[in-house]
C-alpha atoms as a PDB file:
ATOM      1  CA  UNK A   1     156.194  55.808 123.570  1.00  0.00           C
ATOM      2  CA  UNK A   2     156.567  58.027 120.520  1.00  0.00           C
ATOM      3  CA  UNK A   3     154.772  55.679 118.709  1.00  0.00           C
ATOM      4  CA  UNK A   4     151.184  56.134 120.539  1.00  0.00           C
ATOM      5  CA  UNK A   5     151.985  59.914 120.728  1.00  0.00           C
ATOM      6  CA  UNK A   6     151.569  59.917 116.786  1.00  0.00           C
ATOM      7  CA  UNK A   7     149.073  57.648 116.955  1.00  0.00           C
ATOM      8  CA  UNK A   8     147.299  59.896 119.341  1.00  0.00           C
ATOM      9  CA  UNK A   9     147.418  63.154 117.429  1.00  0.00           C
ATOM     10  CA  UNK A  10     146.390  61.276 114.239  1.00  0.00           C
ATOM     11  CA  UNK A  11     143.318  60.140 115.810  1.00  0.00           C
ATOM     12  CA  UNK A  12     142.351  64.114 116.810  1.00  0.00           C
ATOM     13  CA  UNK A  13     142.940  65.110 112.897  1.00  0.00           C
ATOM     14  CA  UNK A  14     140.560  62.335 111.936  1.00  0.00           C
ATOM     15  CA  UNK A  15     137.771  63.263 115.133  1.00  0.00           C
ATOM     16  CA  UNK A  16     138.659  67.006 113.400  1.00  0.00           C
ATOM     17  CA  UNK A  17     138.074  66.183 110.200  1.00  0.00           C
ATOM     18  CA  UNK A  18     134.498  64.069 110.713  1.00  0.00           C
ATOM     19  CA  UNK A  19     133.562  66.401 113.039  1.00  0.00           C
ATOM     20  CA  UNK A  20     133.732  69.369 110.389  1.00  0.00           C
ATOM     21  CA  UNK A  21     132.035  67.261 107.752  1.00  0.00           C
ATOM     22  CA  UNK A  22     129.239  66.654 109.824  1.00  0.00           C
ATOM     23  CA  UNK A  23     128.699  70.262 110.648  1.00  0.00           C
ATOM     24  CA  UNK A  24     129.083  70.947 107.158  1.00  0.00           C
ATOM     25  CA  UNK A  25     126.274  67.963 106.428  1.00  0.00           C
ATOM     26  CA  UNK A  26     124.379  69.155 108.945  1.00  0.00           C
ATOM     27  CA  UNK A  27     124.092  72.825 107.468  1.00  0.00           C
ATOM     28  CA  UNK A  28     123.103  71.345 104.520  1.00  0.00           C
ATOM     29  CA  UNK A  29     120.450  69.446 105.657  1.00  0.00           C
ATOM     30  CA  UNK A  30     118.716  72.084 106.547  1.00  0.00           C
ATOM     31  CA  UNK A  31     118.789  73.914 103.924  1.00  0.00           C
ATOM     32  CA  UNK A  32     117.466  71.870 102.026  1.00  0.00           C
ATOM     33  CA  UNK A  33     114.891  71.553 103.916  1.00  0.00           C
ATOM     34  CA  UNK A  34     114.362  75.410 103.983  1.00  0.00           C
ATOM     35  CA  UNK A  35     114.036  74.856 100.087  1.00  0.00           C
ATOM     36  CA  UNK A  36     111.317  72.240 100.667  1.00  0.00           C
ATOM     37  CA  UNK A  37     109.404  73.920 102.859  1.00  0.00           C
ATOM     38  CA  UNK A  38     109.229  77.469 100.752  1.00  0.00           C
ATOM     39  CA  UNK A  39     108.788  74.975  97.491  1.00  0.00           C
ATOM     40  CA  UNK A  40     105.475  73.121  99.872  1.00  0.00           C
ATOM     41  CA  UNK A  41     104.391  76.871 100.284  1.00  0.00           C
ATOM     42  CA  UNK A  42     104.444  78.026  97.124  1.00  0.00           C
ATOM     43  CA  UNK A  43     102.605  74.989  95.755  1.00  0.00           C
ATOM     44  CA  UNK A  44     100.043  75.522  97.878  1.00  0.00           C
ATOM     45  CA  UNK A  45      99.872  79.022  97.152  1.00  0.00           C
ATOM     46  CA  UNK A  46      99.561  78.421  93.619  1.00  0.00           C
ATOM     47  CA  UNK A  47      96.803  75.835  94.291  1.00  0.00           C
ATOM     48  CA  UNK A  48      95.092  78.421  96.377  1.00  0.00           C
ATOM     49  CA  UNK A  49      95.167  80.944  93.796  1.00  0.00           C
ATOM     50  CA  UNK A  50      93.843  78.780  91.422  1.00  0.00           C
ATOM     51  CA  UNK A  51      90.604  78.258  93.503  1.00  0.00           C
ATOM     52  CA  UNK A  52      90.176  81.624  93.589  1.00  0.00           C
ATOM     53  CA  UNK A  53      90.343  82.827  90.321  1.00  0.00           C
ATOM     54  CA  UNK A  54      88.614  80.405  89.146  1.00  0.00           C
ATOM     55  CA  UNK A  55      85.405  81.367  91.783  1.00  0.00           C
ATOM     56  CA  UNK A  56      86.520  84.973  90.628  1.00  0.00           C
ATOM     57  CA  UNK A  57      85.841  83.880  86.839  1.00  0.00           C
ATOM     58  CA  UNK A  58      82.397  82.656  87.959  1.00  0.00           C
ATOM     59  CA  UNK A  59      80.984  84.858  90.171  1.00  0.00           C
ATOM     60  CA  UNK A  60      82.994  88.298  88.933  1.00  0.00           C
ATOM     61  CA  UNK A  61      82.699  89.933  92.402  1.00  0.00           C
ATOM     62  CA  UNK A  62      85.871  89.642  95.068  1.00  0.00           C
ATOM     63  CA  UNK A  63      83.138  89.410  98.173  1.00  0.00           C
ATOM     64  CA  UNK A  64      81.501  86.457  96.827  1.00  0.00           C
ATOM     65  CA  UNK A  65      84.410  84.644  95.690  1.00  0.00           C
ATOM     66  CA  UNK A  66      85.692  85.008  99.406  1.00  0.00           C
ATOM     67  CA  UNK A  67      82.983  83.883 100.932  1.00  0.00           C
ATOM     68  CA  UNK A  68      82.949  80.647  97.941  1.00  0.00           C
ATOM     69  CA  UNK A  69      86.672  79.891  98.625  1.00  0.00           C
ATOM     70  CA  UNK A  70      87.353  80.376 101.975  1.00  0.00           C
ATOM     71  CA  UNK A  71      83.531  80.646 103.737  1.00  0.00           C
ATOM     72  CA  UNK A  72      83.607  84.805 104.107  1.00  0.00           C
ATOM     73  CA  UNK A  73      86.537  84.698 106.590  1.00  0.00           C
ATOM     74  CA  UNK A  74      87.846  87.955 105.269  1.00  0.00           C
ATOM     75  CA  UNK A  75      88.823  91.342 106.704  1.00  0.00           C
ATOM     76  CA  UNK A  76      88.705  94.589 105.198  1.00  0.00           C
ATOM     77  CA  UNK A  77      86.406  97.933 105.034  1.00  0.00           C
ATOM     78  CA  UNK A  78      87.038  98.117 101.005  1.00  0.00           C
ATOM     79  CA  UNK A  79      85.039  95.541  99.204  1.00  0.00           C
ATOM     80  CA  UNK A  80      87.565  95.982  96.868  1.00  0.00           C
ATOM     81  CA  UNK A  81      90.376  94.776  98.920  1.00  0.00           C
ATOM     82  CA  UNK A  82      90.517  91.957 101.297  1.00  0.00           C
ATOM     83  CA  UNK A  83      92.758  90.359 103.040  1.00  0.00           C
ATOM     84  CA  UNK A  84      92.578  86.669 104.680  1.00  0.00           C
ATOM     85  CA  UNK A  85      94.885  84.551 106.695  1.00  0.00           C
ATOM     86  CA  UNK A  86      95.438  81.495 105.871  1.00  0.00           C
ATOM     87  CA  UNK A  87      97.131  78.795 107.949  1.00  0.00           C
ATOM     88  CA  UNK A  88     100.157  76.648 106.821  1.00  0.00           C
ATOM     89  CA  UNK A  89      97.233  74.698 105.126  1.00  0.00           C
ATOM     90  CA  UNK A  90      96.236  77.541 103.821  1.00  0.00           C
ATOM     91  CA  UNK A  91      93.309  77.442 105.302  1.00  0.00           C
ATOM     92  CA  UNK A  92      91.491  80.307 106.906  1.00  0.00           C
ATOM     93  CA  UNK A  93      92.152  80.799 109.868  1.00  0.00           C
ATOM     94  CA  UNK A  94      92.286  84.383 112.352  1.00  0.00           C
ATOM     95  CA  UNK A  95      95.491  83.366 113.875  1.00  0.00           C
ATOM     96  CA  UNK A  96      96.999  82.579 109.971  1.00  0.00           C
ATOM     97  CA  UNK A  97     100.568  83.229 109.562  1.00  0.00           C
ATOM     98  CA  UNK A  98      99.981  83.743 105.403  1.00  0.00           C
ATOM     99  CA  UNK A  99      98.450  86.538 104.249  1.00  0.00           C
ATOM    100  CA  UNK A 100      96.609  86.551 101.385  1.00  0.00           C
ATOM    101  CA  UNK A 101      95.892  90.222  99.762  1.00  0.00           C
ATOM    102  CA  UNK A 102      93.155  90.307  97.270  1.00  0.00           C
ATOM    103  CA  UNK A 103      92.688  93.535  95.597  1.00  0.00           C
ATOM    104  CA  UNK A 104      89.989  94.304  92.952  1.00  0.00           C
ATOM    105  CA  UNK A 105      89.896  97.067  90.016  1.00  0.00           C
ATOM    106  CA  UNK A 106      86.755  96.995  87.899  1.00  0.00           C
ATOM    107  CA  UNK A 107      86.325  99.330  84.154  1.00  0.00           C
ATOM    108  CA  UNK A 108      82.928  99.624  83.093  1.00  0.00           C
ATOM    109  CA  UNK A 109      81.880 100.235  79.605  1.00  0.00           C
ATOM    110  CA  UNK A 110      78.607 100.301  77.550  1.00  0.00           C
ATOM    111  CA  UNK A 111      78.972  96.641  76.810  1.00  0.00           C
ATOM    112  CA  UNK A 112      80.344  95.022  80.116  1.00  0.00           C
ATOM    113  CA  UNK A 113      82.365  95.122  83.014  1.00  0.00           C
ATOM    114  CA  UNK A 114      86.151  94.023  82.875  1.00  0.00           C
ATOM    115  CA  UNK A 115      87.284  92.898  86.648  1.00  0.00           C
ATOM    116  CA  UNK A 116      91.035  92.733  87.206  1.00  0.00           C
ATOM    117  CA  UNK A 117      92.117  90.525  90.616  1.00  0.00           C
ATOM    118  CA  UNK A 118      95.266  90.897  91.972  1.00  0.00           C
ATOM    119  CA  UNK A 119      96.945  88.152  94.475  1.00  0.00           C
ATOM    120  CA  UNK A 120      99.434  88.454  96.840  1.00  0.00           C
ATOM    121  CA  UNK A 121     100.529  85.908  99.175  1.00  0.00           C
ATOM    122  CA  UNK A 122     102.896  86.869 102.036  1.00  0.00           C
ATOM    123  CA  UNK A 123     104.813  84.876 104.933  1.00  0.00           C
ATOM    124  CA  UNK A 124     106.536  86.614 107.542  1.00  0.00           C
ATOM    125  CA  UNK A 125     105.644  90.219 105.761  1.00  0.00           C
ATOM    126  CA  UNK A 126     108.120  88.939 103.115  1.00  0.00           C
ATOM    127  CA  UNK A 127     105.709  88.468  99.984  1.00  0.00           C
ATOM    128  CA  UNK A 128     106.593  85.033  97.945  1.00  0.00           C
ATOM    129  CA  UNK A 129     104.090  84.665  95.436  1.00  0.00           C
ATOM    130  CA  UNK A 130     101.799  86.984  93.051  1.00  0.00           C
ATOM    131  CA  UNK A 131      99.452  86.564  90.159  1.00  0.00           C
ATOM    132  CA  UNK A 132      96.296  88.025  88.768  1.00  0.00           C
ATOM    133  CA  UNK A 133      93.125  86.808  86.756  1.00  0.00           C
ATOM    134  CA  UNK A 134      90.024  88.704  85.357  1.00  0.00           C
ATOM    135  CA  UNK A 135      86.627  88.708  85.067  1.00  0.00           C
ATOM    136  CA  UNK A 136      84.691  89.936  82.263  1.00  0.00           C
ATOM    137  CA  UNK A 137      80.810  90.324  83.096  1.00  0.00           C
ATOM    138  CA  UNK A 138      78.603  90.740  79.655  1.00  0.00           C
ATOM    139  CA  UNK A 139      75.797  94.018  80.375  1.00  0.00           C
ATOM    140  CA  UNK A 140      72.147  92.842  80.134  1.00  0.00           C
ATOM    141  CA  UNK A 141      70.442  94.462  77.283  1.00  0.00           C
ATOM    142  CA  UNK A 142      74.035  95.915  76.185  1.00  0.00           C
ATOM    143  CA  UNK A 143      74.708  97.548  72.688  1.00  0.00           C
ATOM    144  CA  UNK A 144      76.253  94.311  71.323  1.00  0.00           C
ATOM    145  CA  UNK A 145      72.834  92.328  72.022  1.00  0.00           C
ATOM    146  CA  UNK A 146      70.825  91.424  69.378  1.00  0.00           C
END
């Protein structure tokens, strides 16, 4: 009878044991894929960005490259700063979860104009990715033309 009693109570350490490793497994399991999913996002984000700067570079003016990138689906009263939701395909969308804030600062001088664009892309109002690009846009008939 003793016997099976031992046996018994050694069979509850080992159920203990897997038991805790599996929560422990478990945990990590999703963390990682936590980490994947904020890695997926940030990708994306960078590939997003990358669209738009480079329809910034082209065009020089934040309205246009808005409406080149994402089809105008933009909300703000400043052309100067828009904002545009994006969904987890970052693609615009008015219910979007990701926000992405454009903001534009332009210096003018006798020769050209020197655009400045700002991203920020948020998720959950906790901001995970930022860059900027500019724009320089020659002046017709400037002083350095010939």
């Amino acid at each position: 009878m003793k016997h099976s009693n031992l046996f018994f109570i050694e069979l509850m350490l080992v159920l203990l044991f897997f038991s805790i490793s599996a929560a422990v497994i478990l945990q990590l399991f999703v963390a990682a894929d936590n980490r994947q999913k904020q890695s997926d996002r940030i990708e994306m984000a960078v590939i997003c960005a990358q669209s738009v700067a480079e329809a910034f570079s082209v065009s020089g003016s934040l309205a246009d490259c808005v409406g080149v990138v994402f089809g105008g689906m933009a909300c703000g009263d400043d052309i100067h700063q828009l904002e545009v939701k994006l969904n987890d395909d970052f693609a615009a969308a008015s219910d979007g979860n990701i926000i992405l804030s454009l903001s534009e600062n332009e210096k003018s001088t006798q020769a050209g104009t020197l655009s400045r664009l700002e991203m920020t892309f948020e998720y959950n109002e906790e901001e995970f990715y930022t860059i900027g690009c500019t724009s320089y846009t020659p002046r017709q008939g400037g002083v350095l033309d010939g």
